[in-house]
Protein backbone atom coordinates (compact mmCIF):
# COMPACT_ATOMS: atom_id res chain seq x y z
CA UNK A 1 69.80 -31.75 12.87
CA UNK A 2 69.83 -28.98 15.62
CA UNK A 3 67.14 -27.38 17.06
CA UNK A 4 67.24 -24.11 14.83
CA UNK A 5 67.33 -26.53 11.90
CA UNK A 6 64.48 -28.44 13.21
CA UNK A 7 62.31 -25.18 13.84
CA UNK A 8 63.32 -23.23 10.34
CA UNK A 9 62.40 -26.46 8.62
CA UNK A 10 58.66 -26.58 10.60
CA UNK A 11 58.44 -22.72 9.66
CA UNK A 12 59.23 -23.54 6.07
CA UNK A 13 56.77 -26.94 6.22
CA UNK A 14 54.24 -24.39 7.35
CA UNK A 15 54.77 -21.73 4.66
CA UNK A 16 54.52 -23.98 1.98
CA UNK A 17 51.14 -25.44 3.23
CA UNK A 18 49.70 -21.35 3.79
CA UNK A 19 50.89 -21.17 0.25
CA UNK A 20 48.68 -24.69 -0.93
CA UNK A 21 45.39 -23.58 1.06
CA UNK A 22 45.01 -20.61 0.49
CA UNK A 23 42.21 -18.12 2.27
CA UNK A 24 38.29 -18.91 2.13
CA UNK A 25 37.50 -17.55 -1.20
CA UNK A 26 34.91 -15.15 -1.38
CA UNK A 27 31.42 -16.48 -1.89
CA UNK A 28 29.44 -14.46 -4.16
CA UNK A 29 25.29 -13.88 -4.54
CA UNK A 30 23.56 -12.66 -7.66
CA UNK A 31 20.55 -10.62 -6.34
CA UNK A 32 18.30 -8.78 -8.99
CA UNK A 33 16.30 -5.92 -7.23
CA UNK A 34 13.83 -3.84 -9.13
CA UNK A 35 12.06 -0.75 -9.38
CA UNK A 36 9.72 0.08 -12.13
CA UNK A 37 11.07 3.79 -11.62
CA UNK A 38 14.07 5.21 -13.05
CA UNK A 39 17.34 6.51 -11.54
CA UNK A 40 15.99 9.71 -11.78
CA UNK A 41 13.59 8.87 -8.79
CA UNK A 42 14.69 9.64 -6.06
CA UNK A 43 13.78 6.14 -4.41
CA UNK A 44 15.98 4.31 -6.92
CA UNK A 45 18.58 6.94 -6.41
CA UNK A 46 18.77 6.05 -3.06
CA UNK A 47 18.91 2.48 -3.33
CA UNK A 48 22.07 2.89 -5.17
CA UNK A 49 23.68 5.61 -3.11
CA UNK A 50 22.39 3.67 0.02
CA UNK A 51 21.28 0.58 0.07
CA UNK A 52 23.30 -1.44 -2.29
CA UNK A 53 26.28 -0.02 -0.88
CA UNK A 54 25.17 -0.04 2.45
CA UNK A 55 25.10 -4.10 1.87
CA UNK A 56 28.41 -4.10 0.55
CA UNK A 57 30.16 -2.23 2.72
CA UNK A 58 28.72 -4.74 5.48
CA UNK A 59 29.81 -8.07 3.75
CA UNK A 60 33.32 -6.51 3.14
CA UNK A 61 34.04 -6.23 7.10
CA UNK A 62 34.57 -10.11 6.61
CA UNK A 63 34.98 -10.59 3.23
CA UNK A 64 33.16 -14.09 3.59
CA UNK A 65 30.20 -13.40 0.69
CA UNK A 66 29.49 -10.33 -2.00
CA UNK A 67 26.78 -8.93 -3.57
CA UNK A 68 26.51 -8.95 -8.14
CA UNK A 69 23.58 -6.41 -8.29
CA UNK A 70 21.75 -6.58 -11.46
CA UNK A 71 19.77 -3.74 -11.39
CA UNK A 72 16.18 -4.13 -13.11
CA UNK A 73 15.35 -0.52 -12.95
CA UNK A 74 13.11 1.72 -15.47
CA UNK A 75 10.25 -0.62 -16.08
CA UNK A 76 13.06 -2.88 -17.41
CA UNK A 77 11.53 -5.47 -15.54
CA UNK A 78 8.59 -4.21 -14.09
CA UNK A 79 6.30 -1.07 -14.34
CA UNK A 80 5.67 1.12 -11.12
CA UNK A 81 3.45 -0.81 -9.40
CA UNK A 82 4.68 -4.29 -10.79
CA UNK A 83 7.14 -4.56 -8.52
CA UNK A 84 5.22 -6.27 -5.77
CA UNK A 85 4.15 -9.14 -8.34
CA UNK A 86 7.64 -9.25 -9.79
CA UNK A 87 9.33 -10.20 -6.30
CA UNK A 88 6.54 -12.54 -5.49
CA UNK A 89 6.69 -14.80 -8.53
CA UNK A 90 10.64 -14.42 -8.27
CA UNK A 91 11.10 -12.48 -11.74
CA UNK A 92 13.20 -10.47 -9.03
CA UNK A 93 14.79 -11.27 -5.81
CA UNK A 94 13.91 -8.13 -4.05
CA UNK A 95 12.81 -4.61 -4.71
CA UNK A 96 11.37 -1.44 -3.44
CA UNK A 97 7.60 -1.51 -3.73
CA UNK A 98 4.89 1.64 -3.25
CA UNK A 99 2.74 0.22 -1.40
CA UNK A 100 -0.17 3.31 -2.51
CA UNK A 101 -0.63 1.35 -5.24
CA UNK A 102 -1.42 -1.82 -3.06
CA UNK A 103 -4.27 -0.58 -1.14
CA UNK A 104 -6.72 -3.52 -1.43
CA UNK A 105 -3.47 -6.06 -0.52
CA UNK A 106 -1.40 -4.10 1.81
CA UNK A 107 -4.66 -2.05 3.89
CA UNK A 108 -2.39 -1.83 6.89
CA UNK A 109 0.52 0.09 5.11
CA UNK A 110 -1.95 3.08 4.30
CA UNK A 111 -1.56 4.55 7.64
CA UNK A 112 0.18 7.09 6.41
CA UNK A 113 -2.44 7.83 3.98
CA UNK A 114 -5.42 7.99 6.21
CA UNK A 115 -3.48 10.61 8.51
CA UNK A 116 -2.80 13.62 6.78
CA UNK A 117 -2.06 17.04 8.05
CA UNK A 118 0.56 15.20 10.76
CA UNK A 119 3.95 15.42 9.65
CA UNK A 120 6.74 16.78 7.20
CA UNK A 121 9.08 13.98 8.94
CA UNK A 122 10.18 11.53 7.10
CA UNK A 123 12.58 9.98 9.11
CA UNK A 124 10.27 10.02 12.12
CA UNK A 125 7.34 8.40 9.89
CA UNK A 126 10.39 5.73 9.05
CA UNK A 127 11.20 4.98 12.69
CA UNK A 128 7.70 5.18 14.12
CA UNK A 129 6.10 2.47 11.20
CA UNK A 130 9.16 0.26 11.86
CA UNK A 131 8.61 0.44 15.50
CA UNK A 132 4.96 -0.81 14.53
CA UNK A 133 5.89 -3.42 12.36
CA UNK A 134 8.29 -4.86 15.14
CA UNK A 135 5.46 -4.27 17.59
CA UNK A 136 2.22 -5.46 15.67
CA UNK A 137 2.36 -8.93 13.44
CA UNK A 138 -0.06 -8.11 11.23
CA UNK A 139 2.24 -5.95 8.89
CA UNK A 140 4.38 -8.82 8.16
CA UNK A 141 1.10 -10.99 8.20
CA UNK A 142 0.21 -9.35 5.42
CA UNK A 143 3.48 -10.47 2.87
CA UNK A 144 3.02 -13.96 4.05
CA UNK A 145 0.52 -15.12 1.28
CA UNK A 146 2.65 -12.84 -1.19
CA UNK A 147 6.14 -14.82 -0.80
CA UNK A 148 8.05 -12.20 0.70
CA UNK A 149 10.17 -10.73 3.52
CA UNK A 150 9.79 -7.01 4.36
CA UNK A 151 13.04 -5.59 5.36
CA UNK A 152 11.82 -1.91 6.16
CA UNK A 153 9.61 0.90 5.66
CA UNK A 154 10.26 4.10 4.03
CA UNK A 155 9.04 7.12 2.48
CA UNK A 156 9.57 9.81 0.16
CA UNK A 157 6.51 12.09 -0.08
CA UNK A 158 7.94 14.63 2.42
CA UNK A 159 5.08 17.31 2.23
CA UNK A 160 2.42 16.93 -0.42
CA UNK A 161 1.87 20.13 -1.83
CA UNK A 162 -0.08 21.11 -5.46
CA UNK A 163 1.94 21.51 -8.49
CA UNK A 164 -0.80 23.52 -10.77
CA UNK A 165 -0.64 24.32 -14.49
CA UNK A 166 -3.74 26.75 -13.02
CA UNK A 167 -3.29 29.70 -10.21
CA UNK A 168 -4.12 28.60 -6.51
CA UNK A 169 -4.08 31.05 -4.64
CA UNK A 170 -6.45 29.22 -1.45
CA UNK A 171 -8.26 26.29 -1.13
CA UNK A 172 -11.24 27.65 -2.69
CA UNK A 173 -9.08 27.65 -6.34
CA UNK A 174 -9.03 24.08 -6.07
CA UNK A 175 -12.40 23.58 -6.90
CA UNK A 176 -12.74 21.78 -10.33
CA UNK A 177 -9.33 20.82 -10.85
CA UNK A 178 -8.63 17.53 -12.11
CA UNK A 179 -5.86 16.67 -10.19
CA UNK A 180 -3.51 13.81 -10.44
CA UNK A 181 -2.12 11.48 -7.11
CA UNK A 182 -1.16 8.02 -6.27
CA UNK A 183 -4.67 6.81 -5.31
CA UNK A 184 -5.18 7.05 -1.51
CA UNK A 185 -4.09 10.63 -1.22
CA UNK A 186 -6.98 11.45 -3.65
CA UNK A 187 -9.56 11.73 -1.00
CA UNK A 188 -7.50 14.22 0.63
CA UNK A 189 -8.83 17.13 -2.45
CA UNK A 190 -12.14 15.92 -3.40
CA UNK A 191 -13.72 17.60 -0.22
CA UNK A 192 -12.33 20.32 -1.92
CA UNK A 193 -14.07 20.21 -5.30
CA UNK A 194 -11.06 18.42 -7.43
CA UNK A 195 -11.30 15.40 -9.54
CA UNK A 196 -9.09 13.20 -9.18
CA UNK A 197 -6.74 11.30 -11.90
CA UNK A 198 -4.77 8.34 -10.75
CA UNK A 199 -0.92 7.98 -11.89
CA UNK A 200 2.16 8.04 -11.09
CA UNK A 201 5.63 9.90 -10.68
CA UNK A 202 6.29 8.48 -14.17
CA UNK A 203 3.58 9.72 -16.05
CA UNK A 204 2.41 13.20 -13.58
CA UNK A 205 4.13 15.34 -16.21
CA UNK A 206 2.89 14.00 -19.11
CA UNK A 207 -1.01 13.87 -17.56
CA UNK A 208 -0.33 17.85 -16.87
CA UNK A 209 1.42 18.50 -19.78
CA UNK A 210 -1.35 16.96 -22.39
CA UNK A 211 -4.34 18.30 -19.87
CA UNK A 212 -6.03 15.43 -18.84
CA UNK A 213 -5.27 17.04 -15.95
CA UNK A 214 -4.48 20.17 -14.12
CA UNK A 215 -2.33 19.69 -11.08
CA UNK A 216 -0.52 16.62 -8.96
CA UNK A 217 -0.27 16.39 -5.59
CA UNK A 218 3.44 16.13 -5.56
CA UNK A 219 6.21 16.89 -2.91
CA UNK A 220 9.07 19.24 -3.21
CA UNK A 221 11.80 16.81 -3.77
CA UNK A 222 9.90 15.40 -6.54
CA UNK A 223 9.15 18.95 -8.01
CA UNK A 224 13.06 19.37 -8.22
CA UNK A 225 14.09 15.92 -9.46
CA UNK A 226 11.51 15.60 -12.60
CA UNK A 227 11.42 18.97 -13.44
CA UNK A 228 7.53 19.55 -12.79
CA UNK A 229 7.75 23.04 -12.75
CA UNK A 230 8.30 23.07 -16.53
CA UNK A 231 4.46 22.16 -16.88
CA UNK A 232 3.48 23.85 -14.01
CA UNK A 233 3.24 27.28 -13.21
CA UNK A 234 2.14 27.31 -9.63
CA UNK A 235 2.97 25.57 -6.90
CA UNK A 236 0.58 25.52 -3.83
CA UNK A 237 1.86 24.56 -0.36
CA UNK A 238 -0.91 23.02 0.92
CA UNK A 239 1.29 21.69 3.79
CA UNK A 240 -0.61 18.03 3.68
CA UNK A 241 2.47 16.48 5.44
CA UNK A 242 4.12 13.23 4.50
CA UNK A 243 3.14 9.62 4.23
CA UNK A 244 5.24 6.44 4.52
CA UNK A 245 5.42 5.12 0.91
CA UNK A 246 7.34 2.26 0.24
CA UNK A 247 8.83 -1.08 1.35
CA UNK A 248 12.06 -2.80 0.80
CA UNK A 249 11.11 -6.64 0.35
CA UNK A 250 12.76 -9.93 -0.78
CA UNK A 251 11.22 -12.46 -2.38
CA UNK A 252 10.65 -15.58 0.89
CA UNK A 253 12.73 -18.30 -1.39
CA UNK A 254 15.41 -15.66 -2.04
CA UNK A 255 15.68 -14.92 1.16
CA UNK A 256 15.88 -18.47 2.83
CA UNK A 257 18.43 -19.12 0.53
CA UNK A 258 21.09 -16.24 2.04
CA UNK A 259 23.27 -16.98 4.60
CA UNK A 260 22.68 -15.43 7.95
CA UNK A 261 25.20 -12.90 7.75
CA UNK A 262 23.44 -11.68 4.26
CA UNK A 263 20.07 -11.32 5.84
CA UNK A 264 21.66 -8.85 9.11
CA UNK A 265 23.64 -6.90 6.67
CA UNK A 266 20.29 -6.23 4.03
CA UNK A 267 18.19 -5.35 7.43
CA UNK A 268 20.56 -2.72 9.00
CA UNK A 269 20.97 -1.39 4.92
CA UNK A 270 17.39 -1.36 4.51
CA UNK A 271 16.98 0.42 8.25
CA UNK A 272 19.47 3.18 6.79
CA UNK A 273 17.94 3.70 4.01
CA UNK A 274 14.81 4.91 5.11
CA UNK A 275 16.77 7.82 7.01
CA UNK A 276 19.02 8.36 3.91
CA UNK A 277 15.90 8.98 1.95
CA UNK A 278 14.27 10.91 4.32
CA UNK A 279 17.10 13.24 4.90
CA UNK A 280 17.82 13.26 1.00
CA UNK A 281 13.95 14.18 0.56
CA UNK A 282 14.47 17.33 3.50
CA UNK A 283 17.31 18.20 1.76
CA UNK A 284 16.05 18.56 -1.77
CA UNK A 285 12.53 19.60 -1.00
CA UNK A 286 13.80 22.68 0.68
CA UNK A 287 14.85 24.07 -2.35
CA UNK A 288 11.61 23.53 -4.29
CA UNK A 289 10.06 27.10 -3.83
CA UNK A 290 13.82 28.72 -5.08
CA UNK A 291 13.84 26.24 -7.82
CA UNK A 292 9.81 27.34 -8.96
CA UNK A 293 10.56 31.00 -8.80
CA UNK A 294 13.79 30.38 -10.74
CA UNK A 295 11.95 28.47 -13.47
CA UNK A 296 9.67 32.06 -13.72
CA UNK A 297 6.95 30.15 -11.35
CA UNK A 298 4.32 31.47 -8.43
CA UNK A 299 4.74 29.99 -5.21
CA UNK A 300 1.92 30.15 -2.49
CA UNK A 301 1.59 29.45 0.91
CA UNK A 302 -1.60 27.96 2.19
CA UNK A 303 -2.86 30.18 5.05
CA UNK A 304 -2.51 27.98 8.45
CA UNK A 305 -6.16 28.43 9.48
CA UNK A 306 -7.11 27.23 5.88
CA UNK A 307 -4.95 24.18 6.15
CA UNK A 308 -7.09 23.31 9.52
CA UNK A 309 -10.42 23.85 8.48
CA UNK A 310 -9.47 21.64 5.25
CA UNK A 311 -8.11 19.08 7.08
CA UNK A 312 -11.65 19.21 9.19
CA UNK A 313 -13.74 18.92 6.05
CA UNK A 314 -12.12 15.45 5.34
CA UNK A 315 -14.27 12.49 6.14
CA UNK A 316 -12.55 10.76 9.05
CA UNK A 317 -10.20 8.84 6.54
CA UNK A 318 -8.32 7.07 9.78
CA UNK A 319 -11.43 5.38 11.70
CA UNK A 320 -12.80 4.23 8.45
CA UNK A 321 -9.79 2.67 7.84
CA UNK A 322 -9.49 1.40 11.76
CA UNK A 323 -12.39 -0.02 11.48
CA UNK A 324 -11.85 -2.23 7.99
CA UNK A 325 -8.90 -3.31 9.43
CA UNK A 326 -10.63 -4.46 12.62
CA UNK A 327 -13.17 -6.52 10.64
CA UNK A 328 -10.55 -8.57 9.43
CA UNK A 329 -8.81 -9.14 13.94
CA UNK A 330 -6.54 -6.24 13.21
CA UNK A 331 -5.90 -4.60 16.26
CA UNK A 332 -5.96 -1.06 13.88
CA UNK A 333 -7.16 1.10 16.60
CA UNK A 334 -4.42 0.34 18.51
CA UNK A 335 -1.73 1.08 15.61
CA UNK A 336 -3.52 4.44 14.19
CA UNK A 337 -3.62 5.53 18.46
CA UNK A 338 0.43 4.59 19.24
CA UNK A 339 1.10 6.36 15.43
CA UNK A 340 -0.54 9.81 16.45
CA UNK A 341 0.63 9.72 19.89
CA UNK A 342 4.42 9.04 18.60
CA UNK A 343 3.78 12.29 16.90
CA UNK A 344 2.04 14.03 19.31
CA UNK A 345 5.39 13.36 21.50
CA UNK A 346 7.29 14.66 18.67
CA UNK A 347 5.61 17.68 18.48
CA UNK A 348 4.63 17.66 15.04
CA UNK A 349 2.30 20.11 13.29
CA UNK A 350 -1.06 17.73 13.47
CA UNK A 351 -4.14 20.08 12.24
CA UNK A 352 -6.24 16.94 13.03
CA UNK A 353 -6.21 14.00 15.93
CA UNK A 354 -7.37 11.52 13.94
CA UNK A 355 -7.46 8.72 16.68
CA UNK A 356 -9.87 11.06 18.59
């Protein structure tokens, strides 16, 4: 045999064994993530314009795993506020939870809740809480006796404003409206005079719309995506700011069972999401006042002074909360003073220092 013989016959030898073994297949994960909200929400939206692709477009770089979603979306699954008992018993592997609805088991979380009047910055709320979580251990103390992982903190509720079936035309109109919220940002109008209603984004318009109550403390984005102005005429800016809302978590035995390069590709997702939200939340909330005065509605600006000496009637929502948290060796002080003084540095419209 000569030597071209010899080496077209290795090249052949090694063709036909490429052809025998071929590539490392693709390994693929069934993850079931769940909202209790429906696509219509903005959250859930998100988490399929986002996040889910977000995670797939990571794991395709290599090709070594994929993702088969099964989405478990509009209280298919779970109702809003089920969601955190849903990932920890493993009905789902992971899910975006509001963690409003959670203040008795996630205290810490409601920082954004005991600070109004700070920001309209929901990508800044996003990076700053992050930056906490990173820096203190007691927000991912907290999932540890719930059987989850927390991959990131995000928000929605840009600037809560009132959505009113009644005119508001100041502060004072507020007085003996029954007003519907999440829970926590309830004590923000009862200095006011309001009552308030607890509910949700899933049941705000029908609560207005049958009168058991009178207004929601909603945000702009929300306004525009479930049609609230079609039960409400008026639409108060009370400029209360925004609050960080939710949490992307997975379920602890889900999560130990992905490989490595699963885990780094749902973190960076999760990490984009919140900024995809809050830019989506911006984007949609800024035509809220068009969209009311389209719809025939009144639109009002609350007078800046007002918004001050409102924000000084509340009872000092953050130290109370400081000083639960400390009770329990959480360092709370700490987290409310590096919050306000990240958005002090930012320059943000705070009509109260609540660490001071």
């Amino acid at each position: 045999m000569t030597k071209t013989s010899a080496v077209w016959t290795g090249l052949l030898a090694s063709a036909a064994f490429a052809v025998a073994v071929p590539a490392q297949a693709t390994e693929e994960i069934d993850v079931t993530i769940v909202s209790g909200f429906s696509p219509s929400v903005a959250v859930v939206k998100l988490l399929q314009q986002s996040f889910m692709p977000g995670v797939d477009a990571r794991l395709a770089e290599t090709g070594n795993y994929s993702i088969d979603w099964q989405e478990a979306f509009s209280g298919t699954l779970a109702k809003p506020s089920g969601e955190l008992e849903a990932i920890q018993t493993g009905l789902a592997d992971m899910g975006v939870i509001p963690t409003a609805f959670h203040a008795d088991k996630l205290p810490v979380y409601q920082i954004g809740y005991v600070t109004p009047f700070t920001t309209t910055d929901l990508v800044l709320i996003h990076e700053v809480v992050d930056g906490l979580v990173e820096k203190y251990p007691a927000f991912n103390e907290t999932w540890e006796s719930l059987d989850q992982v927390s991959l990131s903190v995000s928000g929605i509720p840009d600037n809560y404003v009132l959505c009113s079936s009644k005119p508001i035309q100041s502060v004072s109109d507020i007085d003996g409206l029954k007003v519907a919220g999440a829970g926590p940002n309830l004590r923000w109008i009862e200095p006011a005079g309001a009552t308030g209603v607890t509910g949700t984004l899933g049941n705000f318009y029908q609560l207005v719309e049958t009168g058991v109550a009178d207004a929601m403390l909603v945000w702009g984005e929300a306004v525009v995506s479930l049609k609230f102005y079609e039960v409400c005429d008026n639409y108060f800016n009370a400029n209360l700011g925004g609050v960080n809302s939710y949490v992307i978590n997975v379920n602890e035995r889900a999560w130990e069972s992905y490989p490595d390069e699963v885990k780094e590709a749902m973190i960076a997702a999760a990490q984009q999401f919140g900024v995809d939200l809050g830019e989506f939340a911006a984007e949609l909330g800024a035509q809220a006042r068009d969209t009311f005065v389209e719809a025939g509605g009144n639109v009002v600006e609350i007078d800046p002074e007002e918004r001050t000496e409102w924000a000084m009637t509340l009872p000092n929502l953050a130290q109370e909360w400081a000083e639960s948290l400390e009770a329990r060796g959480v360092p709370a002080r700490e987290i409310l003073t590096d919050y306000m003084q990240a958005m002090r540095d930012a320059d943000q419209p705070i009509a109260r220092q609540w660490d001071q």
